[in-house]
N, C-alpha and C. Protein backbone atom coordinates (compact mmCIF):
# COMPACT_ATOMS: atom_id res chain seq x y z
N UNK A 1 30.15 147.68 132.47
CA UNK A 1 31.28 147.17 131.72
C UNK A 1 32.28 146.50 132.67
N UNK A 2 32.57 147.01 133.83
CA UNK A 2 33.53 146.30 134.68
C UNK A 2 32.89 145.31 135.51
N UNK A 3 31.86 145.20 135.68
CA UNK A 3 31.00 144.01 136.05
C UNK A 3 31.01 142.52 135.33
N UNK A 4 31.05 143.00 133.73
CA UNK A 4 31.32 142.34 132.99
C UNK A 4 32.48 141.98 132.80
N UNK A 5 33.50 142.25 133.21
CA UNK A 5 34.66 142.10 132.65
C UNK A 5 34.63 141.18 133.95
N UNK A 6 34.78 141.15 135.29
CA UNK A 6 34.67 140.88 136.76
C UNK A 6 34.05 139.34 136.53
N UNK A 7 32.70 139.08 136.02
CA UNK A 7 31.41 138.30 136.06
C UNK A 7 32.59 136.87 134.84
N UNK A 8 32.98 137.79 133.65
CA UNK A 8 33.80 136.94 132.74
C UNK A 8 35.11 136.12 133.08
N UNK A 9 35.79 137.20 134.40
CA UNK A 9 36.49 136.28 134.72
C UNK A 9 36.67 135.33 135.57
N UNK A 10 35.66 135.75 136.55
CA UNK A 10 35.15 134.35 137.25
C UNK A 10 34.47 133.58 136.18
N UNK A 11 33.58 133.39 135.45
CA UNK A 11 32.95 132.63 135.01
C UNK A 11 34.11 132.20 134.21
N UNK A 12 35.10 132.84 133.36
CA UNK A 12 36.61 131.59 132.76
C UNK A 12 36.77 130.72 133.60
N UNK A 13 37.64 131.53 134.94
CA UNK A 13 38.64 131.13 136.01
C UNK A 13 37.24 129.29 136.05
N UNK A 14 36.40 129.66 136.71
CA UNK A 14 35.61 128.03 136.83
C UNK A 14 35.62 127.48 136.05
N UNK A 15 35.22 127.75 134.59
CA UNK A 15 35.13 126.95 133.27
C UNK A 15 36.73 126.12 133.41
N UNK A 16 37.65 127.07 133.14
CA UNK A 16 39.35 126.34 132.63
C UNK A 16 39.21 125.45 134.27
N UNK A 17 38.96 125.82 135.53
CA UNK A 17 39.66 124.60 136.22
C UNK A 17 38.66 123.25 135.81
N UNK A 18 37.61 123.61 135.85
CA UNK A 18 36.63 122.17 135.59
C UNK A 18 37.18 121.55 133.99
N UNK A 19 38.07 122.13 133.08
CA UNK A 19 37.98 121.82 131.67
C UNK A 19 39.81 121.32 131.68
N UNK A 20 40.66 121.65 132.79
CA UNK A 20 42.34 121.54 132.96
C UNK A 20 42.38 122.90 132.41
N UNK A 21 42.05 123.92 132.07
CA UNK A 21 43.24 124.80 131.02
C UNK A 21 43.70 125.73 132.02
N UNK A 22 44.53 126.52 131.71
CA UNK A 22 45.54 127.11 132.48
C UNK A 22 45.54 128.32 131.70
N UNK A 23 45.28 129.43 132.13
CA UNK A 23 45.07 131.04 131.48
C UNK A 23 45.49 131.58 132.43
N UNK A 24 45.54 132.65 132.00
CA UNK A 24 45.70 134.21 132.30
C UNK A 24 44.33 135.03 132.71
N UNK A 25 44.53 136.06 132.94
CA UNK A 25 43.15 136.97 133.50
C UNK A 25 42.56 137.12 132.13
N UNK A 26 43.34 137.94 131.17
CA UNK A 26 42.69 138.00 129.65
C UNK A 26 42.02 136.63 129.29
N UNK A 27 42.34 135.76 129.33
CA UNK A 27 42.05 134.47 128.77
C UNK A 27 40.69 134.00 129.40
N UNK A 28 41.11 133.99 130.75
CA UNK A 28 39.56 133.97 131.59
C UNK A 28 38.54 135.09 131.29
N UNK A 29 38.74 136.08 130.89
CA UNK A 29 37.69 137.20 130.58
C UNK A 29 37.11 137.26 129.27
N UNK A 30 37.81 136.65 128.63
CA UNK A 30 37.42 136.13 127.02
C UNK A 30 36.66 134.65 127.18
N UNK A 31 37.15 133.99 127.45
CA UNK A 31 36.43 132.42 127.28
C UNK A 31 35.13 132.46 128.26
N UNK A 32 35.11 133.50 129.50
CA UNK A 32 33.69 134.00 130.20
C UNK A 32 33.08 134.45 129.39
N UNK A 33 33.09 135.74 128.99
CA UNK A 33 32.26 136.29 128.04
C UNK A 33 32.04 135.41 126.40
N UNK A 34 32.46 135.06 126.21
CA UNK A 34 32.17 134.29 124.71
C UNK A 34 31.94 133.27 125.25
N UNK A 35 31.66 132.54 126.06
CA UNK A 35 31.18 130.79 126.72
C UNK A 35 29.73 131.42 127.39
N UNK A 36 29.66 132.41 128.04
CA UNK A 36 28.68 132.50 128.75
C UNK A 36 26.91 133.36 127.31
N UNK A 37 27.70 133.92 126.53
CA UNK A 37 27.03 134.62 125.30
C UNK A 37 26.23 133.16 124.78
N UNK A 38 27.17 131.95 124.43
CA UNK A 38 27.25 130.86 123.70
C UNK A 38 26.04 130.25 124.80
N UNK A 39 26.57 129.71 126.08
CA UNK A 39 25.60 128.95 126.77
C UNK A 39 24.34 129.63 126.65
N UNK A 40 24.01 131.18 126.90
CA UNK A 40 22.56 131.78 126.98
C UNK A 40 21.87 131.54 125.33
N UNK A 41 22.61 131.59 124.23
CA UNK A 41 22.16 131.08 122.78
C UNK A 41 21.60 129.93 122.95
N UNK A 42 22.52 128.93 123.18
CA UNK A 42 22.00 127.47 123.02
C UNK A 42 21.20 127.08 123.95
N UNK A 43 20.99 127.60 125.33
CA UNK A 43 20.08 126.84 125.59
C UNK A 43 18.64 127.75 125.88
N UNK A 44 18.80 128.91 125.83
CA UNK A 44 17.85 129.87 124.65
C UNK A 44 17.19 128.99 123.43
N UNK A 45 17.86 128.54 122.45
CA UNK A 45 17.16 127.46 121.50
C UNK A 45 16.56 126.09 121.61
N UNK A 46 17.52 125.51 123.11
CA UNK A 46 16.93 125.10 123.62
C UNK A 46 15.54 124.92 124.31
N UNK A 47 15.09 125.97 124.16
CA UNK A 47 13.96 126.75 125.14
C UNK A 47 14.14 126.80 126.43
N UNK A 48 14.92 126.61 126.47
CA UNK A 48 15.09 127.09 128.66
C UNK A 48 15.79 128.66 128.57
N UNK A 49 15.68 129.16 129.74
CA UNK A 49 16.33 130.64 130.36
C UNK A 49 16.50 130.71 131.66
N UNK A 50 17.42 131.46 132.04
CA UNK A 50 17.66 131.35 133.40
C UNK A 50 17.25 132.30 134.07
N UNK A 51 16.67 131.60 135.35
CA UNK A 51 16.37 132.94 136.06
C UNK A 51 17.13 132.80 137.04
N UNK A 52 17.54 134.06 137.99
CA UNK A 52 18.56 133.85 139.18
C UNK A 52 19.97 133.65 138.97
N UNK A 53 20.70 134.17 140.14
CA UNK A 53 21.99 134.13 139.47
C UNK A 53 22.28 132.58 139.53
N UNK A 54 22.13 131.73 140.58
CA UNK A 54 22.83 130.16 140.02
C UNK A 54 22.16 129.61 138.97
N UNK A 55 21.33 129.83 138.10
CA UNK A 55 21.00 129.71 137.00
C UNK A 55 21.66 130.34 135.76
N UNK A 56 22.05 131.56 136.19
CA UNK A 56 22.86 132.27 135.02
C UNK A 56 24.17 131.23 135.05
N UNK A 57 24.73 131.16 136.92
CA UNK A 57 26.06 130.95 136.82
C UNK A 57 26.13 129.37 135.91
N UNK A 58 24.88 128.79 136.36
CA UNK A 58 25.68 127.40 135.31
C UNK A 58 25.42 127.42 134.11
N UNK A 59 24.53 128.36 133.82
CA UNK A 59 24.37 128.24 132.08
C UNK A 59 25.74 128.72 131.25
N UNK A 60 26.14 129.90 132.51
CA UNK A 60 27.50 130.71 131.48
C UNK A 60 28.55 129.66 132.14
N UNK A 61 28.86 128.86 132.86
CA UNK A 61 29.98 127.99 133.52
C UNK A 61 29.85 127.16 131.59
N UNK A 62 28.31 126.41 131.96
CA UNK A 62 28.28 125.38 131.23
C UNK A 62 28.88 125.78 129.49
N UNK A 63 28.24 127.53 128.88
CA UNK A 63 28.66 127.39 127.86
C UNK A 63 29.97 127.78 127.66
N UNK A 64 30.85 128.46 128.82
CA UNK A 64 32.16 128.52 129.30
C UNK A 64 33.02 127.35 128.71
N UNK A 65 32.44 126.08 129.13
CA UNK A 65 33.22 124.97 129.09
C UNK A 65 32.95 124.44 127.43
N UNK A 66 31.61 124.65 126.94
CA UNK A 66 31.38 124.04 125.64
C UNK A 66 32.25 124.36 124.74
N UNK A 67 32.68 126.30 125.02
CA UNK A 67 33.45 126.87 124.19
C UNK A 67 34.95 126.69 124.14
N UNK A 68 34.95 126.06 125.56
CA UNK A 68 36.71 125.43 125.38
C UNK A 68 36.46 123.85 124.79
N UNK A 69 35.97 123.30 124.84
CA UNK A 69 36.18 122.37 124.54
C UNK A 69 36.09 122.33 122.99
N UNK A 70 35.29 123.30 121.92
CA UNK A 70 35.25 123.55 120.83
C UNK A 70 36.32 123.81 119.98
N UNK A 71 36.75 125.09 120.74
CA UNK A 71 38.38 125.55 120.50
C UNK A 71 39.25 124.30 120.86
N UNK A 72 39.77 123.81 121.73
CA UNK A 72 40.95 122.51 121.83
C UNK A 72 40.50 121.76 120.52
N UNK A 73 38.92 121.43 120.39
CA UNK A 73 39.07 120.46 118.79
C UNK A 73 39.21 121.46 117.72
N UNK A 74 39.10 122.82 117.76
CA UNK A 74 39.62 123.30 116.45
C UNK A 74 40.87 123.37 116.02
N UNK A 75 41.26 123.78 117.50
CA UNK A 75 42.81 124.84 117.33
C UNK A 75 44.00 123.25 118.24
């Protein structure tokens, strides 16, 4: 669980600087974990999977960023 929480907020903290946004630790630990869930779905349907961690890291960077960019056009 604290791995996860750790893994989410690095994986925010990269997503928001590559995307401009500006958070908090909560914010980065949320948009990690729900961007990185999102990237392993889609490109899971995609048919790809990652093996290794720089494979994890850009799939969860990448769905990191999809999921901000989703939210700014919702919200």
């Amino acid at each position: 669980m604290i791995s996860a929480l750790i893994t989410g907020a690095i994986i925010g903290w990269i997503a928001g600087n590559i995307m401009g946004l500006r958070g908090g630790l909560l914010r980065n630990i949320v948009v990690g974990i729900l961007g990185s869930a999102l990237g392993t779905f889609l490109f899971g349907m995609l048919g790809f999977s990652a093996h290794g961690l720089i494979a994890d890291l850009i799939v969860s960077v990448t769905g990191a960023c999809l999921f901000i960019w989703l939210m700014d056009r919702l919200f």
